[in-house]
C-alpha atoms as a PDB file:
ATOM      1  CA  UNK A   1       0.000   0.000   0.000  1.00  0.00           C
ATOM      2  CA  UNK A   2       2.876   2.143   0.682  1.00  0.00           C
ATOM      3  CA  UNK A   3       4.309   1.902  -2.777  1.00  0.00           C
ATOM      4  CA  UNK A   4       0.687   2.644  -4.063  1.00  0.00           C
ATOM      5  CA  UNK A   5       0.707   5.931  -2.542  1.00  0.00           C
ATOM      6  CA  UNK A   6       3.520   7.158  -2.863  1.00  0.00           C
ATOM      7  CA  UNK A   7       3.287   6.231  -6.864  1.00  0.00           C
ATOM      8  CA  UNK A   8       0.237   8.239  -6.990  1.00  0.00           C
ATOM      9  CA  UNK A   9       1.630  11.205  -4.961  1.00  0.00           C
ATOM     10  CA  UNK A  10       4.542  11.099  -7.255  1.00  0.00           C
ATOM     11  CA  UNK A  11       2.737  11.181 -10.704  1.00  0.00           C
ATOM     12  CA  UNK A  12       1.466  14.818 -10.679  1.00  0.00           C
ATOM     13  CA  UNK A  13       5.006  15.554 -12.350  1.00  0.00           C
ATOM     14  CA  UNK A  14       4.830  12.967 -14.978  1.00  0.00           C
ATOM     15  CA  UNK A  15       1.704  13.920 -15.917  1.00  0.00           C
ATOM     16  CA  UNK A  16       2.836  17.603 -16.719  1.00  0.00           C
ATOM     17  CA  UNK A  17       6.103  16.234 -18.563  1.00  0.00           C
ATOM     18  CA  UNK A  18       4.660  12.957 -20.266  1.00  0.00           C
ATOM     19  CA  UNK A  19       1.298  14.771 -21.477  1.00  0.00           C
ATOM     20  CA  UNK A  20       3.194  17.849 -23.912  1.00  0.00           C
ATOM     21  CA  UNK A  21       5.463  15.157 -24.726  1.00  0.00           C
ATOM     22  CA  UNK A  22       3.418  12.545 -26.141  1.00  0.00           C
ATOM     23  CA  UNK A  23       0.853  15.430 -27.597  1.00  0.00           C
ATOM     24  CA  UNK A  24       3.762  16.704 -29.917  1.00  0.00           C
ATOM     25  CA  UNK A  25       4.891  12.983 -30.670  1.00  0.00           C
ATOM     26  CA  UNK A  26       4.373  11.199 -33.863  1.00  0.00           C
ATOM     27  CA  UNK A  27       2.525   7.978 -34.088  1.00  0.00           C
ATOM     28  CA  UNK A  28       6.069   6.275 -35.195  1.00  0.00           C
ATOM     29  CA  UNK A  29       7.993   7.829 -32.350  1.00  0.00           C
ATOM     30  CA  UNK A  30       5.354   6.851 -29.955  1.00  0.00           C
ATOM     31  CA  UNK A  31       5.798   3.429 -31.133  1.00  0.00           C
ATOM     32  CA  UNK A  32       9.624   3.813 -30.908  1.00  0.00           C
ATOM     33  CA  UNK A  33       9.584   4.976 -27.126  1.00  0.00           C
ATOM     34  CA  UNK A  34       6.741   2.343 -25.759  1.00  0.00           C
ATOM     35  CA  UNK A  35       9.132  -0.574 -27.976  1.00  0.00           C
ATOM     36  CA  UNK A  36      12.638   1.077 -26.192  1.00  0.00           C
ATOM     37  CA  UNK A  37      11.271   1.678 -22.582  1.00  0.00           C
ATOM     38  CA  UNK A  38       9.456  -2.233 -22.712  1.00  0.00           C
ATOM     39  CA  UNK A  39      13.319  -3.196 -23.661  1.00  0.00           C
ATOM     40  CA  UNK A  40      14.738  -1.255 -21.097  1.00  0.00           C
ATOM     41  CA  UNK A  41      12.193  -2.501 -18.232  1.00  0.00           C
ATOM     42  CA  UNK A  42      13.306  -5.940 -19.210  1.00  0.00           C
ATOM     43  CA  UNK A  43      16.925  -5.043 -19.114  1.00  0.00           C
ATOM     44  CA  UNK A  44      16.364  -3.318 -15.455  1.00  0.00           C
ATOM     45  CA  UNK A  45      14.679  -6.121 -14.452  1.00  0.00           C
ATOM     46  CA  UNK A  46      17.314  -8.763 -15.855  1.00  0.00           C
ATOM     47  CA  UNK A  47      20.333  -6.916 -14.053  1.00  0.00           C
ATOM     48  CA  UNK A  48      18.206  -6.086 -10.687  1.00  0.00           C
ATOM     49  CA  UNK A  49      17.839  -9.949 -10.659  1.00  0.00           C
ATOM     50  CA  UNK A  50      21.362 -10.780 -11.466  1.00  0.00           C
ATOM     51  CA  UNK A  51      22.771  -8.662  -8.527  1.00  0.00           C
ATOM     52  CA  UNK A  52      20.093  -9.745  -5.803  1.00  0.00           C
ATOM     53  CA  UNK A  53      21.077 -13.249  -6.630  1.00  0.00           C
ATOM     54  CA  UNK A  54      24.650 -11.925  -5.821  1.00  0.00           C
ATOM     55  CA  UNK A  55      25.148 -13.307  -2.118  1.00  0.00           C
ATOM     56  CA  UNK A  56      28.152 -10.154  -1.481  1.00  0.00           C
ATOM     57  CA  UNK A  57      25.762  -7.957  -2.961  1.00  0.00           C
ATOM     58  CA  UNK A  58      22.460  -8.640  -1.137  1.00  0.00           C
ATOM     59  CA  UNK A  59      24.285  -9.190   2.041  1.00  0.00           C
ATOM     60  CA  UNK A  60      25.469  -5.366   1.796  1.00  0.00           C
ATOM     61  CA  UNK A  61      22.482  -4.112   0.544  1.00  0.00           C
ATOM     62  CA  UNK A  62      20.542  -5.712   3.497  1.00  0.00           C
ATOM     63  CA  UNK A  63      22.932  -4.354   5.948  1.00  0.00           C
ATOM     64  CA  UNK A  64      24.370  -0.805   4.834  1.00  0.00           C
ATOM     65  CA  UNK A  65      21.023  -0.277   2.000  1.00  0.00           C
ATOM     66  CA  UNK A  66      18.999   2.321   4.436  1.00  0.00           C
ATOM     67  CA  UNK A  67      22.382   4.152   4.803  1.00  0.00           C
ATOM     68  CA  UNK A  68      23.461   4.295   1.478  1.00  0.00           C
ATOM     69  CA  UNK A  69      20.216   4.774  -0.682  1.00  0.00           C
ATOM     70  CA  UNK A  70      19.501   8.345   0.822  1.00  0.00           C
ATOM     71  CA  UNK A  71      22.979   9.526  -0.224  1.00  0.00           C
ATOM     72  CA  UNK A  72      22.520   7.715  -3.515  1.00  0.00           C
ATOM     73  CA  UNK A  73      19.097   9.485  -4.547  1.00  0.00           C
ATOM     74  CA  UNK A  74      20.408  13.120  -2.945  1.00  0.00           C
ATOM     75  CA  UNK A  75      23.597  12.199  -5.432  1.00  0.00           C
ATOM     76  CA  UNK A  76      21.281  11.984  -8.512  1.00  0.00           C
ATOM     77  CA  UNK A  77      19.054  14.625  -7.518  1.00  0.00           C
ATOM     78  CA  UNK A  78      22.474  17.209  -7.407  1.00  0.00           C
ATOM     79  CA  UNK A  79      23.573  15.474 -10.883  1.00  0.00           C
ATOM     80  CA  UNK A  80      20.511  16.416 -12.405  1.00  0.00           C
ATOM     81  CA  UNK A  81      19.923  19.412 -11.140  1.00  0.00           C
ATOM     82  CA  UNK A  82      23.947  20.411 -11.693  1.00  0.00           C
ATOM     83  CA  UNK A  83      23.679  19.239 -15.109  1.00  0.00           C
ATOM     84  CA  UNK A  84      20.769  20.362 -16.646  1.00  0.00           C
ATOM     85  CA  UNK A  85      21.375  23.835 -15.676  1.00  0.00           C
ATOM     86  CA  UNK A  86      18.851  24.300 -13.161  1.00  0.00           C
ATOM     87  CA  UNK A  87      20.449  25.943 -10.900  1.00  0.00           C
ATOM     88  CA  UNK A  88      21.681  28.796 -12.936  1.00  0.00           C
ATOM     89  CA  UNK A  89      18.471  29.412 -14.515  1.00  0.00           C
ATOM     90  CA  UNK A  90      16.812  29.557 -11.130  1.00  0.00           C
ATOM     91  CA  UNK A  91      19.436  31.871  -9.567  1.00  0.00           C
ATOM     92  CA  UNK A  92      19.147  34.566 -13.063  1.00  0.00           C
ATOM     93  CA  UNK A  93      15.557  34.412 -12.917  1.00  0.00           C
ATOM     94  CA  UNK A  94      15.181  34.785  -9.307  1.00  0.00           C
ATOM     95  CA  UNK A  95      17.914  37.355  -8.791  1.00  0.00           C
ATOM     96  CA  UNK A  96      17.205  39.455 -12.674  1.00  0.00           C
END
C-alpha cells in the first residue's frame, strides 16, 4: 500500500512532462519509445535480478542499504539538477 501511494503522490510531475510530450509525438515515435522503454524494463529487471542473486551484494544491501540509498538518490538529484542547468536558470531568474 505504501508503494501505491507514494506512486500516486509522485505522478502529478509525470503527468505535466509525459502529457506535452506525447501530444507533440508522432505515431512512429510513440511506437519507438513504448518498444525502447518495454526493452529497457526488461533489461532493469534482468540486471536487478542478477545482482540480488549476488550473495556479497544482497548481504550489503541488506545491511548498509537504508544508509546508502539516501545519499545515492540526494547524489542523482544534485547530478541532475547540476547538469541540466537548473540551478543557474533559477538563480538569473530569481535574482534578474
Amino acid at each position: 500500500m505504501k508503494v501505491a501511494s507514494i506512486t500516486v503522490a509522485n505522478g502529478g510531475d509525470n503527468i505535466g512532462i509525459y502529457v506535452p510530450f506525447f501530444a507533440t509525438s508522432s505515431l512512429t515515435q510513440i511506437l519507438i519509445i513504448i518498444i525502447v522503454f518495454v526493452v529497457l524494463i526488461g533489461v532493469w529487471c534482468f540486471a536487478g535480478y542478477k545482482l540480488a542473486e549476488n550473495s556479497l551484494v544482497s548481504s550489503v544491501l541488506e545491511r548498509y542499504g537504508h544508509i546508502v540509498i539516501p545519499f545515492v538518490f540526494i547524489g542523482l538529484g544534485l547530478h541532475i539538477i547540476y547538469s541540466s542547468d537548473t540551478l543557474s536558470y533559477f538563480i538569473k531568474n530569481l535574482f534578474l
